[in-house]
PDB file of N, CA and C in Angstrom:
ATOM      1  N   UNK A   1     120.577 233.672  87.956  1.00  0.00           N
ATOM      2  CA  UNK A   1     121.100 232.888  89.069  1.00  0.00           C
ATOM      3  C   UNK A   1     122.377 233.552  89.588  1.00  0.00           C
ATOM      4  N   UNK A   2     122.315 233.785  90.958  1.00  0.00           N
ATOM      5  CA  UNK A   2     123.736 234.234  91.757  1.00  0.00           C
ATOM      6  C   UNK A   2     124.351 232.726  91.368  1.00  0.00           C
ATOM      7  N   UNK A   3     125.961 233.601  91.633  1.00  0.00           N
ATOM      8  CA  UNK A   3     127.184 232.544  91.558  1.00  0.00           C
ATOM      9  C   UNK A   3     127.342 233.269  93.177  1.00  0.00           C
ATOM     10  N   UNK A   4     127.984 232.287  93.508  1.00  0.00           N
ATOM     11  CA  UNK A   4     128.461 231.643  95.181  1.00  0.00           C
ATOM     12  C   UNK A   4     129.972 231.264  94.617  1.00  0.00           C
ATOM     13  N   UNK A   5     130.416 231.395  96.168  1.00  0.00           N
ATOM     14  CA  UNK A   5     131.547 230.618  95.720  1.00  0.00           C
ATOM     15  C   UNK A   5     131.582 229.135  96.329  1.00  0.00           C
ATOM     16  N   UNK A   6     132.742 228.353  95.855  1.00  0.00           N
ATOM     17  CA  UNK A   6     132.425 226.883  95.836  1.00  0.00           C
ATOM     18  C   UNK A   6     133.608 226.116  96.901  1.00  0.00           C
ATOM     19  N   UNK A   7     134.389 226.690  97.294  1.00  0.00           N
ATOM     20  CA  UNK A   7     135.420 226.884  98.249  1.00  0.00           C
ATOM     21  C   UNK A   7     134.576 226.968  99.739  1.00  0.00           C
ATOM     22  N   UNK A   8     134.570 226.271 100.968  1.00  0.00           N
ATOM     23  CA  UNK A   8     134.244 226.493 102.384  1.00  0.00           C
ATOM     24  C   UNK A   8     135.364 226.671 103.060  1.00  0.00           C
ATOM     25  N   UNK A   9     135.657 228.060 104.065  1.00  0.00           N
ATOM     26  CA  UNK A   9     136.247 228.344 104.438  1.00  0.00           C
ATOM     27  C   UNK A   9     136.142 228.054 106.217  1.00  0.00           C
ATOM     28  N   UNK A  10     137.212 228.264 107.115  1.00  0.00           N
ATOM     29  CA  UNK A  10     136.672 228.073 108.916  1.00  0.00           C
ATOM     30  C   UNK A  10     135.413 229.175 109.136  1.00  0.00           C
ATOM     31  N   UNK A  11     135.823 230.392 108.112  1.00  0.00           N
ATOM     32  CA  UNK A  11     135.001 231.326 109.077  1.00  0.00           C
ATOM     33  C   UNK A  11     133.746 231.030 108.444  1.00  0.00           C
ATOM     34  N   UNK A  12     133.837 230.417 107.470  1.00  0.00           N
ATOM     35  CA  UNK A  12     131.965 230.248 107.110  1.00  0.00           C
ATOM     36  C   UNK A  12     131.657 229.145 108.028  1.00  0.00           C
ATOM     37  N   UNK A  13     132.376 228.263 108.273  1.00  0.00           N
ATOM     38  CA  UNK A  13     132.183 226.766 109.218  1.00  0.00           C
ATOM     39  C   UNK A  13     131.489 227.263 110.451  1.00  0.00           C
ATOM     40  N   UNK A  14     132.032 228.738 111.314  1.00  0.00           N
ATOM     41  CA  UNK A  14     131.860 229.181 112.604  1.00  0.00           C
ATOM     42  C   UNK A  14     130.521 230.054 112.332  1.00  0.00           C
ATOM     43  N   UNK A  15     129.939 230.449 111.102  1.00  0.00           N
ATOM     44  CA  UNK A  15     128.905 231.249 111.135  1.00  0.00           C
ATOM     45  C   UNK A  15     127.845 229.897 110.833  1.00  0.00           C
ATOM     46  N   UNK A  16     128.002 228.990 109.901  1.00  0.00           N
ATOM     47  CA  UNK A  16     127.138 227.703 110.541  1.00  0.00           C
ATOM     48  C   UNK A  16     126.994 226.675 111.133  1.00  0.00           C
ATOM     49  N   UNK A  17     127.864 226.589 111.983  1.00  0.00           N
ATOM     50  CA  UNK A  17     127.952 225.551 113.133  1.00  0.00           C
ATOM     51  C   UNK A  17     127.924 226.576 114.352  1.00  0.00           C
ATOM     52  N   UNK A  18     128.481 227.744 114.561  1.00  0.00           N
ATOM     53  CA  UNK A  18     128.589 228.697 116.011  1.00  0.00           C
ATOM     54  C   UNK A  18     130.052 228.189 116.376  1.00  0.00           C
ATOM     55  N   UNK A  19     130.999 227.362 116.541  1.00  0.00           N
ATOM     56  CA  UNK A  19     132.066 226.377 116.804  1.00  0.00           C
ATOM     57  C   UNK A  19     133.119 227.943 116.734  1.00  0.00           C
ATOM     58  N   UNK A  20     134.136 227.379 117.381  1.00  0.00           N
ATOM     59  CA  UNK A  20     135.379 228.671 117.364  1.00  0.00           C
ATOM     60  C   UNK A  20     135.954 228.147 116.382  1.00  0.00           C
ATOM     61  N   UNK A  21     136.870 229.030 115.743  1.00  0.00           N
ATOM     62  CA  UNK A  21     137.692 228.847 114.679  1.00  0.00           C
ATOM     63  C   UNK A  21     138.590 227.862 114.638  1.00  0.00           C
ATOM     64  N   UNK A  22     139.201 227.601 115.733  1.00  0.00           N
ATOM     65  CA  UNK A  22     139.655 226.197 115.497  1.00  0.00           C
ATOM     66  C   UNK A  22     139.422 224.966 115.786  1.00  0.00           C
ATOM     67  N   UNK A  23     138.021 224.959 116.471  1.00  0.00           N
ATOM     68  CA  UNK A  23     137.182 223.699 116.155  1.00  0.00           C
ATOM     69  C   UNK A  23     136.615 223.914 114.174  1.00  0.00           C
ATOM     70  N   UNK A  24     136.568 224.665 113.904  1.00  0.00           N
ATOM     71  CA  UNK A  24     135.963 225.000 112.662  1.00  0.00           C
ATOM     72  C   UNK A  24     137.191 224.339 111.509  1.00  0.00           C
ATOM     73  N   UNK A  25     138.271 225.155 112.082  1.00  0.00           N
ATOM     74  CA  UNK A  25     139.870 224.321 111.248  1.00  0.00           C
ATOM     75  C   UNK A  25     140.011 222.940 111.229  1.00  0.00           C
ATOM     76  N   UNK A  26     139.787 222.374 112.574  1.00  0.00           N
ATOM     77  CA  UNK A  26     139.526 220.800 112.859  1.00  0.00           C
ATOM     78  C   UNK A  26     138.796 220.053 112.417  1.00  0.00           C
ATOM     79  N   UNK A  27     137.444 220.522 111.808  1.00  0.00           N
ATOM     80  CA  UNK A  27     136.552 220.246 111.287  1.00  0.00           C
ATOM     81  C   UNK A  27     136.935 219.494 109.948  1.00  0.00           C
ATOM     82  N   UNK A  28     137.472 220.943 109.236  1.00  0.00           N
ATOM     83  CA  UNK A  28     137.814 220.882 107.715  1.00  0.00           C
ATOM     84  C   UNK A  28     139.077 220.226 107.461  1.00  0.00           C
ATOM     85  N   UNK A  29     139.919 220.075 108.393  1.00  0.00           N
ATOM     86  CA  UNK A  29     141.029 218.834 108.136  1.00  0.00           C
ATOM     87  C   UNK A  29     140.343 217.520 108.660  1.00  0.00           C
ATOM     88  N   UNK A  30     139.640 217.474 109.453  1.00  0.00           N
ATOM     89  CA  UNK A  30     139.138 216.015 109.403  1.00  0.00           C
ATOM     90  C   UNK A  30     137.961 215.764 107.909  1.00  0.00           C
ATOM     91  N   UNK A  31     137.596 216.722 107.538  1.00  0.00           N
ATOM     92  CA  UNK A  31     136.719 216.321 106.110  1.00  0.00           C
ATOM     93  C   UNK A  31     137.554 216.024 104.964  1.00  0.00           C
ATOM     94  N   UNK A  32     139.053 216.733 104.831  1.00  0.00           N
ATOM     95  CA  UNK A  32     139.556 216.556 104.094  1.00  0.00           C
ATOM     96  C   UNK A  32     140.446 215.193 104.045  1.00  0.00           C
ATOM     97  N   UNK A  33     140.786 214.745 105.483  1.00  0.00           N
ATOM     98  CA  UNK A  33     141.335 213.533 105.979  1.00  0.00           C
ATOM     99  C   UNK A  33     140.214 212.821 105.163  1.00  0.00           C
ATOM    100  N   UNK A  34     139.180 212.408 105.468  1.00  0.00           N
ATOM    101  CA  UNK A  34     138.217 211.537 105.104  1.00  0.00           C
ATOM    102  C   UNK A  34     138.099 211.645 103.920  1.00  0.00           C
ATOM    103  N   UNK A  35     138.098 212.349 102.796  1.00  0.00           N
ATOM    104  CA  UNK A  35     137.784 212.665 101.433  1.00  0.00           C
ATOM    105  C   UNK A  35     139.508 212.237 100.702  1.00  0.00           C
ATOM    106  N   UNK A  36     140.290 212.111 101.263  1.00  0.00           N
ATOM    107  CA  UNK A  36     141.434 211.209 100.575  1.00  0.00           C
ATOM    108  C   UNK A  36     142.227 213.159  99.951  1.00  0.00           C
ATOM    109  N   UNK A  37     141.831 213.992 100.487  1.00  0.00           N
ATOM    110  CA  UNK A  37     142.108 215.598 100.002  1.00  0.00           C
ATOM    111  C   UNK A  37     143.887 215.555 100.398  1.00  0.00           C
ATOM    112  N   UNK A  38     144.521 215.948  99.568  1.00  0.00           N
ATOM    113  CA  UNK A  38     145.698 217.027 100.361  1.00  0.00           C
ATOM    114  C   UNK A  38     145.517 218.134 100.721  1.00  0.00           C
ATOM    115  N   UNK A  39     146.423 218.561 101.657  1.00  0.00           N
ATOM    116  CA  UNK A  39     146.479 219.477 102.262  1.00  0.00           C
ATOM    117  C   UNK A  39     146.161 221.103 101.639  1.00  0.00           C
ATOM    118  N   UNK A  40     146.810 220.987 100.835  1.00  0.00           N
ATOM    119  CA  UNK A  40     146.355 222.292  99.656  1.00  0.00           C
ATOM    120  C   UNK A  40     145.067 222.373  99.007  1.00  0.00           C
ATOM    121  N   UNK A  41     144.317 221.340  99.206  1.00  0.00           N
ATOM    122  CA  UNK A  41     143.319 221.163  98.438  1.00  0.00           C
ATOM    123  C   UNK A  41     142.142 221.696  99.588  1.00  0.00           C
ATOM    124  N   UNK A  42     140.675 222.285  98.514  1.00  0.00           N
ATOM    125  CA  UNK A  42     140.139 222.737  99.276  1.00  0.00           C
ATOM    126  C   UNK A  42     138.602 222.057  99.774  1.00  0.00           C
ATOM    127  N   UNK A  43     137.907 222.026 100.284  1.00  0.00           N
ATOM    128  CA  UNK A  43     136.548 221.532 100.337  1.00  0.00           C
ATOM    129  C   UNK A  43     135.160 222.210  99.945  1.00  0.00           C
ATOM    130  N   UNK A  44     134.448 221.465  99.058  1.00  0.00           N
ATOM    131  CA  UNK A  44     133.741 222.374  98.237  1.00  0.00           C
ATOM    132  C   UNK A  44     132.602 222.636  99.726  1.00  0.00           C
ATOM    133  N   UNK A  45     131.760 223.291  99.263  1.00  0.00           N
ATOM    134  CA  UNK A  45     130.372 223.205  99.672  1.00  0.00           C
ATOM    135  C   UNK A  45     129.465 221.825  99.944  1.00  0.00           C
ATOM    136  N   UNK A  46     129.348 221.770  98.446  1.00  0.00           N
ATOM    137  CA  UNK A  46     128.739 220.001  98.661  1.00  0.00           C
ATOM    138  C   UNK A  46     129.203 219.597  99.136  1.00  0.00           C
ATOM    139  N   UNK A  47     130.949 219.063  99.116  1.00  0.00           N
ATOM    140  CA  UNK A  47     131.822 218.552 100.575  1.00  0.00           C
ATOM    141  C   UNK A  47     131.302 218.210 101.488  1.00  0.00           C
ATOM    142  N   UNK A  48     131.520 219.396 102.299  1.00  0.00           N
ATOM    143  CA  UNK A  48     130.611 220.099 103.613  1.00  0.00           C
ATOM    144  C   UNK A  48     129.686 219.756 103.504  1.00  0.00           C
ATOM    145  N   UNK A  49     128.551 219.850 102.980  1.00  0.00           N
ATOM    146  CA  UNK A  49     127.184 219.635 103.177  1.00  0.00           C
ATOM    147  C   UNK A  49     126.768 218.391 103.343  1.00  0.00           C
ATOM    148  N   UNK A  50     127.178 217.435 102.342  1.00  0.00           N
ATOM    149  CA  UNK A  50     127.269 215.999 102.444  1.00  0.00           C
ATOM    150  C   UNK A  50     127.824 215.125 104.217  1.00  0.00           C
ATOM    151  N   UNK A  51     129.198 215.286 104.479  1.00  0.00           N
ATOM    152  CA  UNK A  51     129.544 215.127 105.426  1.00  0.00           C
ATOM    153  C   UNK A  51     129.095 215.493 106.882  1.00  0.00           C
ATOM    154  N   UNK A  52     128.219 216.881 106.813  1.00  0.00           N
ATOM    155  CA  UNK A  52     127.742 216.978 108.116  1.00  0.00           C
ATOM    156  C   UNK A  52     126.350 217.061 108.143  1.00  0.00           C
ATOM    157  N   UNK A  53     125.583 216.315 106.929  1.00  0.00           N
ATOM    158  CA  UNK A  53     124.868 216.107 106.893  1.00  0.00           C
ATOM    159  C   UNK A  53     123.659 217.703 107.112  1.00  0.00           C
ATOM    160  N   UNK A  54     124.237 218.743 106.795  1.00  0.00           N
ATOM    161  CA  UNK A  54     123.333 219.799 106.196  1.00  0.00           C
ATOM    162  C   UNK A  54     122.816 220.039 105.116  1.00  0.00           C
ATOM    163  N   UNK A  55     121.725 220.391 104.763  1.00  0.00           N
ATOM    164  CA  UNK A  55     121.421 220.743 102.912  1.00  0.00           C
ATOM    165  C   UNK A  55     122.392 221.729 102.526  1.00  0.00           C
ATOM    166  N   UNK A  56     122.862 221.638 101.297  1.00  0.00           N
ATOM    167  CA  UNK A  56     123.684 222.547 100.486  1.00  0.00           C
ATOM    168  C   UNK A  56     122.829 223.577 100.617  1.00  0.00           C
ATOM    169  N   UNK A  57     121.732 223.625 100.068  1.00  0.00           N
ATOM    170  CA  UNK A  57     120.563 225.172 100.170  1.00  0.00           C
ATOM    171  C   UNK A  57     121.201 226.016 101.542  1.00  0.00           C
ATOM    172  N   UNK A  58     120.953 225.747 102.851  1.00  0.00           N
ATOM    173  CA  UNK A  58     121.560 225.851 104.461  1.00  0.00           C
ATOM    174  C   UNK A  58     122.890 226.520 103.823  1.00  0.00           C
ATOM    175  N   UNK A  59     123.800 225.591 103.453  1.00  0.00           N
ATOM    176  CA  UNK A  59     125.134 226.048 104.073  1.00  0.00           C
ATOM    177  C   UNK A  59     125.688 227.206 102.536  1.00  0.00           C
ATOM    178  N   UNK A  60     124.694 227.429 101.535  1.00  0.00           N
ATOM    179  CA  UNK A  60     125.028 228.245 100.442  1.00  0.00           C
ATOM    180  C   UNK A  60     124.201 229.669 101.262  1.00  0.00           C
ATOM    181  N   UNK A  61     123.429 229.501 102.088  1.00  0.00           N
ATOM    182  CA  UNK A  61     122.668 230.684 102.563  1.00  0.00           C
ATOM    183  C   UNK A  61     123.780 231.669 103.685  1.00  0.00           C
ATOM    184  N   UNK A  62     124.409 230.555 104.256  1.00  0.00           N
ATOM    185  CA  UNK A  62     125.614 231.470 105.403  1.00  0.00           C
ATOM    186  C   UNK A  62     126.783 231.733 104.743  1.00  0.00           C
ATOM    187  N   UNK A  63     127.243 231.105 103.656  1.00  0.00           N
ATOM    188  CA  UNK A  63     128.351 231.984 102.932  1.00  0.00           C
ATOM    189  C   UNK A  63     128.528 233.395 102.175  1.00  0.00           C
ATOM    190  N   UNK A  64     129.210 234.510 102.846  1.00  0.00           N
ATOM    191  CA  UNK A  64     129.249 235.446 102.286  1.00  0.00           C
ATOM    192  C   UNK A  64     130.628 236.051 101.368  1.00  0.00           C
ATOM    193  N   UNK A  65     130.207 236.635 100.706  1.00  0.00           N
ATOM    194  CA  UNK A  65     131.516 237.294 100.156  1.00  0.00           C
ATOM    195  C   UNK A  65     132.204 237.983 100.760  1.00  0.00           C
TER     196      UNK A  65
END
């Protein structure tokens, strides 16, 4: 089994949504707003996946190293 990483970043947000980078930034502070997150803190995958309602499978396929 590949390891992935577990961290979602803007620029993976903009390779699966298409969105510019700072709709992509906006994104991930409003997920983290909603998830009770601080600011330092990061949003996993499942996070993401859950919230915008994509399969984790989907959004583990557009993350690259």
């Amino acid at each position: 089994m590949k390891l992935t990483r577990l961290c979602i970043y803007p620029k993976d947000v903009q390779r699966i949504t298409g969105k510019s980078e700072k709709a992509s930034r906006r994104l991930l502070h409003r997920i983290k707003a909603s998830l009770g997150k601080q600011e330092h803190q990061f949003i996993t995958t499942d996070e993401f996946a859950s919230h915008t309602g994509i399969k984790e499978e989907l959004v583990l396929q557009y993350i690259t190293d």
